[in-house]
C-alpha atoms as a PDB file:
ATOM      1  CA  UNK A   1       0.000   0.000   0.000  1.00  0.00           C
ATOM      2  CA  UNK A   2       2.689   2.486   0.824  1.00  0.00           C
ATOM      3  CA  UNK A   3       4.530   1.547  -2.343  1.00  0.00           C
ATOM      4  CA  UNK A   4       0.901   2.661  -4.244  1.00  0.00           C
ATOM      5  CA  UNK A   5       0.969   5.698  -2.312  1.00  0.00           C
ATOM      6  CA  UNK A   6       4.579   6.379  -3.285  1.00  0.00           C
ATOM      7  CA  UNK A   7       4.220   5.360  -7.093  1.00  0.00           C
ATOM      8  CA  UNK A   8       1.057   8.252  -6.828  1.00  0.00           C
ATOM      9  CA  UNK A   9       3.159  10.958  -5.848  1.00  0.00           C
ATOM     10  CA  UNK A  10       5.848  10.363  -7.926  1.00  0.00           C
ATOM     11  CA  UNK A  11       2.945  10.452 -11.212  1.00  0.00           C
ATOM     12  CA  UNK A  12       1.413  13.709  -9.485  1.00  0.00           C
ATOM     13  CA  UNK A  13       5.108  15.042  -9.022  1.00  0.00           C
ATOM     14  CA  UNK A  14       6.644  14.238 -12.265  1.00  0.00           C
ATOM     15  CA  UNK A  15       3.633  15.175 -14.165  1.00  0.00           C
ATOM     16  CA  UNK A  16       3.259  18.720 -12.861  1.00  0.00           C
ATOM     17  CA  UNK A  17       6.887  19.033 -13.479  1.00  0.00           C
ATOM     18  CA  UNK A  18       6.718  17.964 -17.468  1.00  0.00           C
ATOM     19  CA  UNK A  19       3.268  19.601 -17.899  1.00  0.00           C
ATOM     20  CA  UNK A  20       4.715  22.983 -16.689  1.00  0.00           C
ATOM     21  CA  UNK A  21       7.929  22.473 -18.966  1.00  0.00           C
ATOM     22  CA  UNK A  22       5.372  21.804 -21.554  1.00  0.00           C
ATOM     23  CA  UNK A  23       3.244  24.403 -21.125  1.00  0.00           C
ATOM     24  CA  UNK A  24       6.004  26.987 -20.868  1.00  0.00           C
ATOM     25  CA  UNK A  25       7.804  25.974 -23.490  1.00  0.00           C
ATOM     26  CA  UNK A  26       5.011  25.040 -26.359  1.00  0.00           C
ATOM     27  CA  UNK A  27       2.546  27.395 -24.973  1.00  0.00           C
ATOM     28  CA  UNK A  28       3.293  30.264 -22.884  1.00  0.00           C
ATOM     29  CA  UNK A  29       6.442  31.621 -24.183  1.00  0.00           C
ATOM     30  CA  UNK A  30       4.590  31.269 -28.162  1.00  0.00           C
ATOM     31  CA  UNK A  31       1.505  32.983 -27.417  1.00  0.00           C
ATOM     32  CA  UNK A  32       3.932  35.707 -25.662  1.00  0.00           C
ATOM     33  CA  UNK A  33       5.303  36.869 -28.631  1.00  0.00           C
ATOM     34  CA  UNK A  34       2.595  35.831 -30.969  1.00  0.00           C
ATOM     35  CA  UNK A  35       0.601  38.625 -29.108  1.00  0.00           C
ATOM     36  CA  UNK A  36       2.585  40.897 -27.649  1.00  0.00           C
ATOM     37  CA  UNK A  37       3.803  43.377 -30.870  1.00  0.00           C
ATOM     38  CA  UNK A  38       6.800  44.905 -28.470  1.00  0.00           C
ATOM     39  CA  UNK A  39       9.411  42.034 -28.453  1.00  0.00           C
ATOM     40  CA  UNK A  40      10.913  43.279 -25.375  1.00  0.00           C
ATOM     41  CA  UNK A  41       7.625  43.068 -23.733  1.00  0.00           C
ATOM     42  CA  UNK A  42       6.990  39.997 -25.032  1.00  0.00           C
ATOM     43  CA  UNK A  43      10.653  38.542 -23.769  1.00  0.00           C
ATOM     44  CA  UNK A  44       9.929  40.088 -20.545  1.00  0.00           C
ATOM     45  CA  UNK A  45       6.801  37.557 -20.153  1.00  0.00           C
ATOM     46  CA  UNK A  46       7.853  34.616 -21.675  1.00  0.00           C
ATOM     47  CA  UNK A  47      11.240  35.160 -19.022  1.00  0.00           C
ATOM     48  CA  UNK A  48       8.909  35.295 -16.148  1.00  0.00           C
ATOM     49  CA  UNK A  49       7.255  32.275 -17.401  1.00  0.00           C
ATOM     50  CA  UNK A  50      10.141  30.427 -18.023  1.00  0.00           C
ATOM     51  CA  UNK A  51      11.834  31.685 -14.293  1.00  0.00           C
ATOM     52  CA  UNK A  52       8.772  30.535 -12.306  1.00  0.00           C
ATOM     53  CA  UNK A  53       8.992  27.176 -14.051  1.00  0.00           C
ATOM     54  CA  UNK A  54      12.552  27.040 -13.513  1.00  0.00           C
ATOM     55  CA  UNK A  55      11.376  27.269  -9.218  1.00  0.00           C
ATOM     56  CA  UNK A  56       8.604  24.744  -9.880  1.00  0.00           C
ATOM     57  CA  UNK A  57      11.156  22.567 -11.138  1.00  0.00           C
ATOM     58  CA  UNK A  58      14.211  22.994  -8.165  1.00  0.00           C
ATOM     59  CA  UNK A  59      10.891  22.140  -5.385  1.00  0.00           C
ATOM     60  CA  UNK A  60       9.115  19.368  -7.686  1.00  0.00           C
ATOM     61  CA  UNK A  61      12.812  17.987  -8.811  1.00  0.00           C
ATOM     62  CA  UNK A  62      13.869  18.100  -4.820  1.00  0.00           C
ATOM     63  CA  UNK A  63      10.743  16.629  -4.121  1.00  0.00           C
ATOM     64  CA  UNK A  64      11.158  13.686  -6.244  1.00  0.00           C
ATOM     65  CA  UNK A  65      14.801  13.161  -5.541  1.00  0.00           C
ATOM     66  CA  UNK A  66      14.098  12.387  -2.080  1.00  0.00           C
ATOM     67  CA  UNK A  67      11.256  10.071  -3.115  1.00  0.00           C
ATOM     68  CA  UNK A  68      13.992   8.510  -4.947  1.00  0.00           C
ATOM     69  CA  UNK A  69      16.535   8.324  -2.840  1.00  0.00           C
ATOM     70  CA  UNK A  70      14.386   6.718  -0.029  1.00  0.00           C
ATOM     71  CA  UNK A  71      12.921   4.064  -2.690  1.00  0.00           C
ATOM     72  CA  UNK A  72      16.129   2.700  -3.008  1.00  0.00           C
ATOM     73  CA  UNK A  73      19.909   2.386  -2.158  1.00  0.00           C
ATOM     74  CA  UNK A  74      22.682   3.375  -4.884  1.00  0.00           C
ATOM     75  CA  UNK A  75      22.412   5.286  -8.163  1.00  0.00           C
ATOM     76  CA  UNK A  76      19.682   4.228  -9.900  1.00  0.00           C
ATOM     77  CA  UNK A  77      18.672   5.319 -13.636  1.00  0.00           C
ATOM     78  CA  UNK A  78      15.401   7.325 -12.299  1.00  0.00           C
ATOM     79  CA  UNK A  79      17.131   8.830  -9.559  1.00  0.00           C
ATOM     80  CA  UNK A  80      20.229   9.894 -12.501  1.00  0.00           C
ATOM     81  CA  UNK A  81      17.157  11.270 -14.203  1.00  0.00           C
ATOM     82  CA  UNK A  82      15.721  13.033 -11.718  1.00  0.00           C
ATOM     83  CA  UNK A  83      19.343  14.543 -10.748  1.00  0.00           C
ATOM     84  CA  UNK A  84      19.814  15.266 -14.599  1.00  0.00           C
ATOM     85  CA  UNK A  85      16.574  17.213 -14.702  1.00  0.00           C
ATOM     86  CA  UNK A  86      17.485  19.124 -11.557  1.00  0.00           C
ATOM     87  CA  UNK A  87      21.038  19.552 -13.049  1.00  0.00           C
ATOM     88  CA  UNK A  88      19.864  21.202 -16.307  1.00  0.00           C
ATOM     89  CA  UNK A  89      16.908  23.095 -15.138  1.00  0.00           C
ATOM     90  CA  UNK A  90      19.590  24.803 -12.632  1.00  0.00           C
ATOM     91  CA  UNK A  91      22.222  24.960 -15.255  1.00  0.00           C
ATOM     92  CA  UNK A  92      19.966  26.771 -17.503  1.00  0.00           C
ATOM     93  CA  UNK A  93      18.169  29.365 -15.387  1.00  0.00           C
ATOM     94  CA  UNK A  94      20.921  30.117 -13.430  1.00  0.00           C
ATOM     95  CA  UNK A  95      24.015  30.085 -15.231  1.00  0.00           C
ATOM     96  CA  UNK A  96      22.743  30.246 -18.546  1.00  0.00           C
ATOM     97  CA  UNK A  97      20.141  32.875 -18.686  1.00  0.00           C
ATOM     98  CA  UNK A  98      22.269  35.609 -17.205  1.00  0.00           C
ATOM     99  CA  UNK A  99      24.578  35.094 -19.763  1.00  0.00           C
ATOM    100  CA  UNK A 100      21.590  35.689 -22.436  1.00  0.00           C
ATOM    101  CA  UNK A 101      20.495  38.658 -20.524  1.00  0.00           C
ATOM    102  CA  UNK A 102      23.618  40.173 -20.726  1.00  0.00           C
ATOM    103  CA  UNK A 103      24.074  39.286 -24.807  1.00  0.00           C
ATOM    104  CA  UNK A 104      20.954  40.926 -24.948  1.00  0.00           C
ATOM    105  CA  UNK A 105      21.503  44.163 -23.214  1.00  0.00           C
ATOM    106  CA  UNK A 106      24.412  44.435 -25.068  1.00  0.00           C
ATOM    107  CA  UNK A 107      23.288  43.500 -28.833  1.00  0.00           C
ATOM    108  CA  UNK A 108      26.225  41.029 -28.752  1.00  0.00           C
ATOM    109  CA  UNK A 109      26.276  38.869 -31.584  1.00  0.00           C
ATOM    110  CA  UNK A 110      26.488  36.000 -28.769  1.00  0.00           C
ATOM    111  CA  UNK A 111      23.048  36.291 -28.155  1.00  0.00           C
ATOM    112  CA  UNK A 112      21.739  33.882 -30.296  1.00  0.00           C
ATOM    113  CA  UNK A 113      24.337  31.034 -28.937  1.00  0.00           C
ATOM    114  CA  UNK A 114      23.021  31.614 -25.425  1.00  0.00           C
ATOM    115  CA  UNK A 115      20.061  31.441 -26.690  1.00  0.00           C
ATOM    116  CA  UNK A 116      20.501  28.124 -27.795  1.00  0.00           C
ATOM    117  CA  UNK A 117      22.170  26.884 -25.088  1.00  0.00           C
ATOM    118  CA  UNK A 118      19.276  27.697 -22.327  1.00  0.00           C
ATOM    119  CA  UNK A 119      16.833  26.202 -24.961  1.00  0.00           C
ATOM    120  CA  UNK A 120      18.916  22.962 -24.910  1.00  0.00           C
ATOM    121  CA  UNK A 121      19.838  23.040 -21.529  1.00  0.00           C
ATOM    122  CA  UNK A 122      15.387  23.491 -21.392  1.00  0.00           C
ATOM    123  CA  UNK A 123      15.161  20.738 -23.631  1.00  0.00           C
ATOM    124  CA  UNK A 124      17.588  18.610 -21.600  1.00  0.00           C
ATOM    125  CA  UNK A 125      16.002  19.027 -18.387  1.00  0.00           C
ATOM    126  CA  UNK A 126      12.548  18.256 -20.323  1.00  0.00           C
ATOM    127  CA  UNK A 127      14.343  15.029 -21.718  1.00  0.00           C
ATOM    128  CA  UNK A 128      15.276  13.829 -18.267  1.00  0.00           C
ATOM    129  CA  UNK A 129      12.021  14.291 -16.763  1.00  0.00           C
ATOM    130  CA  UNK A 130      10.352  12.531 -20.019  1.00  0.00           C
ATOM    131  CA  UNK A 131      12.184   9.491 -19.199  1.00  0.00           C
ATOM    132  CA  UNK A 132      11.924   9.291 -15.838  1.00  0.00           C
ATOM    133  CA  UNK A 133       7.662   9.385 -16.359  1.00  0.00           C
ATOM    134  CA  UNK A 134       8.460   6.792 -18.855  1.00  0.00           C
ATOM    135  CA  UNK A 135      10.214   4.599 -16.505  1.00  0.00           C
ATOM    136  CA  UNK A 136       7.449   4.833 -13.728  1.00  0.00           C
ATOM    137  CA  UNK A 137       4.971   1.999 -14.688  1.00  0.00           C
ATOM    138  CA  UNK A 138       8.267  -0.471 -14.505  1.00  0.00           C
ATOM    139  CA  UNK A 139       8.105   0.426 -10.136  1.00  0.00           C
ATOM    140  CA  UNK A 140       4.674  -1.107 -10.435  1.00  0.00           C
ATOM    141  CA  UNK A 141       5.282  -4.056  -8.023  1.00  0.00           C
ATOM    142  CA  UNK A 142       8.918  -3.902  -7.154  1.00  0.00           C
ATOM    143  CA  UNK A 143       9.943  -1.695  -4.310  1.00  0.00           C
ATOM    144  CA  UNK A 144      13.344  -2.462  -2.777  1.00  0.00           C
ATOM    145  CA  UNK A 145      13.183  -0.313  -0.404  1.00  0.00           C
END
């Protein structure tokens, strides 16, 4: 029963975090400056948006490695995947994105290379969480812990 309980949270968890992701990045950000005619504006929103998913990720991501960790002993593929999401959602709103910012302030022709980087770092994180809801049914019935 408590492994039923455990394998709920983890769906709830993991599916908030890859529905935001989703939402940010397919929705949000593209209606942002589908509508909004002043691009700054428009960057301004969908950097907000992309920020407070970037928070939602560190607590959902911290939440789920500790579900992890007390599921089982060792390094485990889902708890790699759940440290790989954490990894790149941190990597990209925190190291990345202030790098863009400043291209951007600046008109530096870097821009559009940091640009790509925090949407792959994005990507990556989304990856990692993907595959870690993938790999969820497979704990149906096995809990070593």
């Amino acid at each position: 029963m408590a492994m039923l309980r455990r394998l709920r949270l983890q769906i709830v968890l993991v599916g908030l975090w890859l529905g935001g992701l989703a939402a940010v990045g397919l929705i949000g950000a593209p209606t942002a400056f589908a509508l909004i005619s002043h691009k700054l504006a428009a960057a301004a929103v969908a950097s907000r948006m992309f920020y407070l998913m970037s928070l939602a990720g560190v607590v959902l991501g911290a939440a789920l490695l500790v579900v992890e960790q007390r599921r089982s002993a060792g390094m485990t593929t889902p708890l790699l995947l759940v440290m790989g999401g954490l990894f790149f959602d941190v990597l990209g709103e925190f190291v990345i994105v202030p790098q863009l910012l400043a291209a951007a302030a600046e008109h530096a022709p870097s821009l559009a290379g940091w640009h790509v980087a925090a949407s792959t770092a994005y990507a990556a994180q989304a990856l990692c969480v993907l595959c870690y809801a993938w790999l969820l049914p497979s704990q149906l019935g096995r809990d070593p812990a």
